[in-house]
Protein backbone atom coordinates (compact mmCIF):
# COMPACT_ATOMS: atom_id res chain seq x y z
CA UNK A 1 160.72 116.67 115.15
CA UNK A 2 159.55 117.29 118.66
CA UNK A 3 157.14 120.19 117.82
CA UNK A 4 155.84 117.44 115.06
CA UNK A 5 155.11 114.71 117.46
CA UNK A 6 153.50 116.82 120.29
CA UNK A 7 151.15 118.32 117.83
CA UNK A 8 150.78 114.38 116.42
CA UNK A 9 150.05 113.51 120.30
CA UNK A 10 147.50 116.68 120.49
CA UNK A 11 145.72 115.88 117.42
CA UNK A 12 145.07 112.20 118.55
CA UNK A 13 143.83 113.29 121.77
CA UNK A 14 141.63 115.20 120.35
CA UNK A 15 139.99 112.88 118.28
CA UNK A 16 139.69 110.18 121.06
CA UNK A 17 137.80 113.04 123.19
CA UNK A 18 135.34 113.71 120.35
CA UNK A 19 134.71 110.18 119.87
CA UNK A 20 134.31 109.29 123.17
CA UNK A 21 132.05 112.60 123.02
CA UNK A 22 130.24 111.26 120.49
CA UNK A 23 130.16 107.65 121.66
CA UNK A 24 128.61 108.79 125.30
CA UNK A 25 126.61 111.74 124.08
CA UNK A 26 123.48 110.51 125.40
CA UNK A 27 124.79 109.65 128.76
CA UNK A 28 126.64 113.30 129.16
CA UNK A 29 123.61 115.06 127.87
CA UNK A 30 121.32 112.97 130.15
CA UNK A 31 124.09 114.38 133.19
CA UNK A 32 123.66 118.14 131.87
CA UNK A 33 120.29 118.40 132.38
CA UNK A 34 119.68 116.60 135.55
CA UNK A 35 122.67 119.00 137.51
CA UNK A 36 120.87 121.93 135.15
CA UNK A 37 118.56 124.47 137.13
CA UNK A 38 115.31 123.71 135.22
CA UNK A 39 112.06 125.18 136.08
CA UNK A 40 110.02 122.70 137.06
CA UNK A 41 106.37 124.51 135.60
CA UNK A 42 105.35 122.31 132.62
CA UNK A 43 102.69 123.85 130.32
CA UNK A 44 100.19 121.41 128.49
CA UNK A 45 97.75 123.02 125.73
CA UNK A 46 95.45 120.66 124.07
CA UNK A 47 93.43 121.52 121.15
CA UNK A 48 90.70 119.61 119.64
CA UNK A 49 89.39 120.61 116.31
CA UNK A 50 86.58 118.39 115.13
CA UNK A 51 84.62 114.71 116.42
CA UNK A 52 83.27 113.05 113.42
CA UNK A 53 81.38 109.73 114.42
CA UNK A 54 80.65 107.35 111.37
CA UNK A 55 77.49 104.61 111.33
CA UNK A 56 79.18 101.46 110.44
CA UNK A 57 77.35 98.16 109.64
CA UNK A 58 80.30 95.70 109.13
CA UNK A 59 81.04 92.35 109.81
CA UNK A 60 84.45 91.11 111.04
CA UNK A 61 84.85 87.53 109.42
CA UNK A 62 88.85 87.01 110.24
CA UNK A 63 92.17 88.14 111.74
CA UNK A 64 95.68 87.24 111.22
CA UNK A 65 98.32 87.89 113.95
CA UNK A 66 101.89 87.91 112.40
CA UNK A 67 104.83 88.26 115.05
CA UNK A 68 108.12 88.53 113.99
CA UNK A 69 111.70 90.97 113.62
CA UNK A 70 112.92 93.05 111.17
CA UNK A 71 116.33 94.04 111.13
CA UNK A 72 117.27 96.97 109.02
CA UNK A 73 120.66 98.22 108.35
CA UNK A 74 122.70 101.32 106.47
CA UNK A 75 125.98 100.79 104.18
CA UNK A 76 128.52 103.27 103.90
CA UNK A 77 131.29 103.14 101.41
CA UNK A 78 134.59 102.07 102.60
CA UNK A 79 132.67 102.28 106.40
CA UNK A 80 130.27 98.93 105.76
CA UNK A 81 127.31 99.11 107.97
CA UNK A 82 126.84 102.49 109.97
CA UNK A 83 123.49 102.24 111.02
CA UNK A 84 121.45 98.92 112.44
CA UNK A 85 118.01 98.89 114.01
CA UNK A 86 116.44 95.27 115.02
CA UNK A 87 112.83 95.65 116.13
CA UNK A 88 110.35 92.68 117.10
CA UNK A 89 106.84 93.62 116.09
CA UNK A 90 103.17 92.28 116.09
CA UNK A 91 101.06 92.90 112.81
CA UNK A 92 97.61 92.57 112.48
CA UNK A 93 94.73 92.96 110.09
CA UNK A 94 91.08 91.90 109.57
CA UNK A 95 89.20 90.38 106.81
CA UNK A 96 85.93 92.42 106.79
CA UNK A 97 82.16 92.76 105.07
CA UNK A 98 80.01 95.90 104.31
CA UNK A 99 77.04 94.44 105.16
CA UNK A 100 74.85 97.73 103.83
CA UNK A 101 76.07 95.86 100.62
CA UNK A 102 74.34 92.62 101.11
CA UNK A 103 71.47 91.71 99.25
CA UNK A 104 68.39 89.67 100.22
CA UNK A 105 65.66 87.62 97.93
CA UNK A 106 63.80 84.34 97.83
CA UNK A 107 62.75 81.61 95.23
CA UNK A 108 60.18 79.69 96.41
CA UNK A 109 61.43 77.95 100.01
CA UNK A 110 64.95 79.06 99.62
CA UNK A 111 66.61 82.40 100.85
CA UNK A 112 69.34 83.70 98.68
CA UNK A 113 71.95 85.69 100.57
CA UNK A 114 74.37 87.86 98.48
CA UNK A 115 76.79 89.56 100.16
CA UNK A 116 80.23 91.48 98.57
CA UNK A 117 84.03 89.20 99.38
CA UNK A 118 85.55 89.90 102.91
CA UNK A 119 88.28 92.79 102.25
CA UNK A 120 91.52 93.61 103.85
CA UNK A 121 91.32 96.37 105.95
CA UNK A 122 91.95 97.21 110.14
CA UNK A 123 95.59 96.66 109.79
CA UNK A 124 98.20 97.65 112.75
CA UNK A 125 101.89 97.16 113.47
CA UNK A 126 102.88 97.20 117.27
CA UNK A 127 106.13 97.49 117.86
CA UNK A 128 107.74 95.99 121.38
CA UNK A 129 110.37 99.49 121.86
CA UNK A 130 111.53 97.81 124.97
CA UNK A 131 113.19 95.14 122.95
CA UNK A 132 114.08 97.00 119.73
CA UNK A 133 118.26 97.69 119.58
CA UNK A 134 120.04 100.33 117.77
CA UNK A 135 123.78 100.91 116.76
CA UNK A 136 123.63 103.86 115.06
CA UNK A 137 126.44 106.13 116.55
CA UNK A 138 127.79 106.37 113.35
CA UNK A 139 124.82 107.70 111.67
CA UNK A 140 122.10 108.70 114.41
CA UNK A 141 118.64 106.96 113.64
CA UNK A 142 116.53 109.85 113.84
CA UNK A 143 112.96 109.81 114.82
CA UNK A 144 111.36 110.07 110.96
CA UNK A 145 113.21 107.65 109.35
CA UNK A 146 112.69 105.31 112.80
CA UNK A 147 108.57 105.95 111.40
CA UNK A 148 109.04 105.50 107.94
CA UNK A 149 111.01 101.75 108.83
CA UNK A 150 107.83 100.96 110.68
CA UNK A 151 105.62 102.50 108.13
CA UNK A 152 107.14 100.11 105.61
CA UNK A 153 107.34 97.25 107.43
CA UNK A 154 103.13 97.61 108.01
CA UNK A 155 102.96 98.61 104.32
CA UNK A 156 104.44 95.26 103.02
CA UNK A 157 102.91 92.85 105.76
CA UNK A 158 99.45 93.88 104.85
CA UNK A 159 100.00 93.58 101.24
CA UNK A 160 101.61 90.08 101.38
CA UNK A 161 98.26 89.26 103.99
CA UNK A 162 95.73 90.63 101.52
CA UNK A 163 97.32 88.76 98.73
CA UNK A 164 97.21 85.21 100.14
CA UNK A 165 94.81 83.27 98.72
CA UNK A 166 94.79 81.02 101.82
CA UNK A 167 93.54 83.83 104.09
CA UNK A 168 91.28 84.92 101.21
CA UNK A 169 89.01 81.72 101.40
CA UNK A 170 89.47 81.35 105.29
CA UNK A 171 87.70 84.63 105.52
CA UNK A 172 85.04 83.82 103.04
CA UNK A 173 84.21 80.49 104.44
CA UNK A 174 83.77 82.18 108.01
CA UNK A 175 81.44 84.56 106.23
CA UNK A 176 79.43 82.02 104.92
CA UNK A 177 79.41 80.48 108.57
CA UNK A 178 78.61 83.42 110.33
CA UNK A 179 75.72 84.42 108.32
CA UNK A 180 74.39 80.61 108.47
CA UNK A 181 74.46 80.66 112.33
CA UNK A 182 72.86 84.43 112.16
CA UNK A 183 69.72 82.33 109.77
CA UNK A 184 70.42 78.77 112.01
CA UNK A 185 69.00 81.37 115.06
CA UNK A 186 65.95 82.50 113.13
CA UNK A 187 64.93 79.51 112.61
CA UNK A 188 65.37 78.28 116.11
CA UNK A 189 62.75 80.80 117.09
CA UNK A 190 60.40 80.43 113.47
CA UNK A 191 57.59 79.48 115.40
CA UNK A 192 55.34 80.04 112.16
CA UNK A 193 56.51 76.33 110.56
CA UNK A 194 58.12 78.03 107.90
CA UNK A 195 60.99 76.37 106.29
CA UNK A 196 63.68 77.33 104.01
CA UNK A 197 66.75 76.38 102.69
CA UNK A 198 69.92 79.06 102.45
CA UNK A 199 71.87 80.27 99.35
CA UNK A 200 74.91 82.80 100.25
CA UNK A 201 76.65 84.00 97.29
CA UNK A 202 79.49 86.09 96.66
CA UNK A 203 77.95 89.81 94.72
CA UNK A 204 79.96 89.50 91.70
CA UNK A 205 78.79 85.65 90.95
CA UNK A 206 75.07 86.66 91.97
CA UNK A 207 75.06 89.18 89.08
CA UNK A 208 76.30 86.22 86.82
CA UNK A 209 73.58 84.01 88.22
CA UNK A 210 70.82 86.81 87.35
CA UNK A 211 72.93 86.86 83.42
């Protein structure tokens, strides 16, 4: 009975050491390296393999600036929850027009201005790391699936932002603004007494126009 209870007492210690191994890992590791002999020569070797620069002739119309948390957790069987990760972020995304696109004509003393629907496009997800907090000693968060959660989180803000119809029509009516200022400036300066009223038209109900 003796020999049963001071392997009993063994086994237990042994367990609390590996959890407590396990628990403090990052602190112990942090302790090994810094007593470690390490040679101090760090080697850098930066390759760059190709510059492509792109002519772009587009007009930024609107932005939307979500801020916000996600929490994400992990379920085990039996366990419950063995891996948590709460991380505050900032999303944006901007409403945008190809203005190589845009199409120009007249009808007597009116300018007709046709230009394609702002799309969806520009979108970025900044995370604030300082703030984000993990318990995942259970089942380490590792660096990929830490990406993918933000990945995801990007993914599904920008498609709930370039599915609201509210932001759709905000960004066409600033379109419409912006190129009436652009024509409101021309004619500031017309010193030729030409005057003209302006048409701006979506593409796709020009063509219907012209049908």
């Amino acid at each position: 009975m003796k020999r049963f209870f001071k392997w009993l007492i063994k086994v237990v210690l042994l367990a609390a050491v590996v959890l407590t191994l396990v628990h403090f890992r990052g602190p112990i590791l942090k302790w090994v390296w810094s007593v470690l002999p390490l040679n101090q020569t760090v080697t850098t070797i930066s390759e760059q393999f190709s510059e492509t620069l792109t002519a772009k002739n587009t007009l930024i119309v609107y932005e939307v600036t979500l801020t916000g948390q996600e929490t994400v957790t992990q379920d085990a069987a039996l366990i419950g929850t063995v891996q948590k990760v709460t991380m505050p972020y900032t999303f944006t995304m901007s409403y945008s027009v190809d203005l190589d696109k845009a199409q120009l004509s007249s009808e007597e003393n009116k300018i007709i201005v046709r230009v394609p629907r702002p799309t969806p496009g520009y979108q970025k997800l900044e995370v604030d790391e300082d703030s984000v907090t993990k318990t995942d000693w259970l089942y380490p968060l590792t660096t990929r699936r830490y990406a993918q959660i933000k990945q995801e989180v990007e993914d599904r803000l920008f498609a709930q932002c370039s599915e609201n119809a509210d932001y759709q029509a905000a960004a066409w009516n600033n379109t419409e603004e912006s190129i009436r200022r652009m024509f409101d400036t021309i004619k500031q300066q017309n010193t030729l007494g030409f005057i003209f009223n302006l048409e701006i038209l979506p593409l796709e109900e020009a063509a219907e126009v012209r049908e």
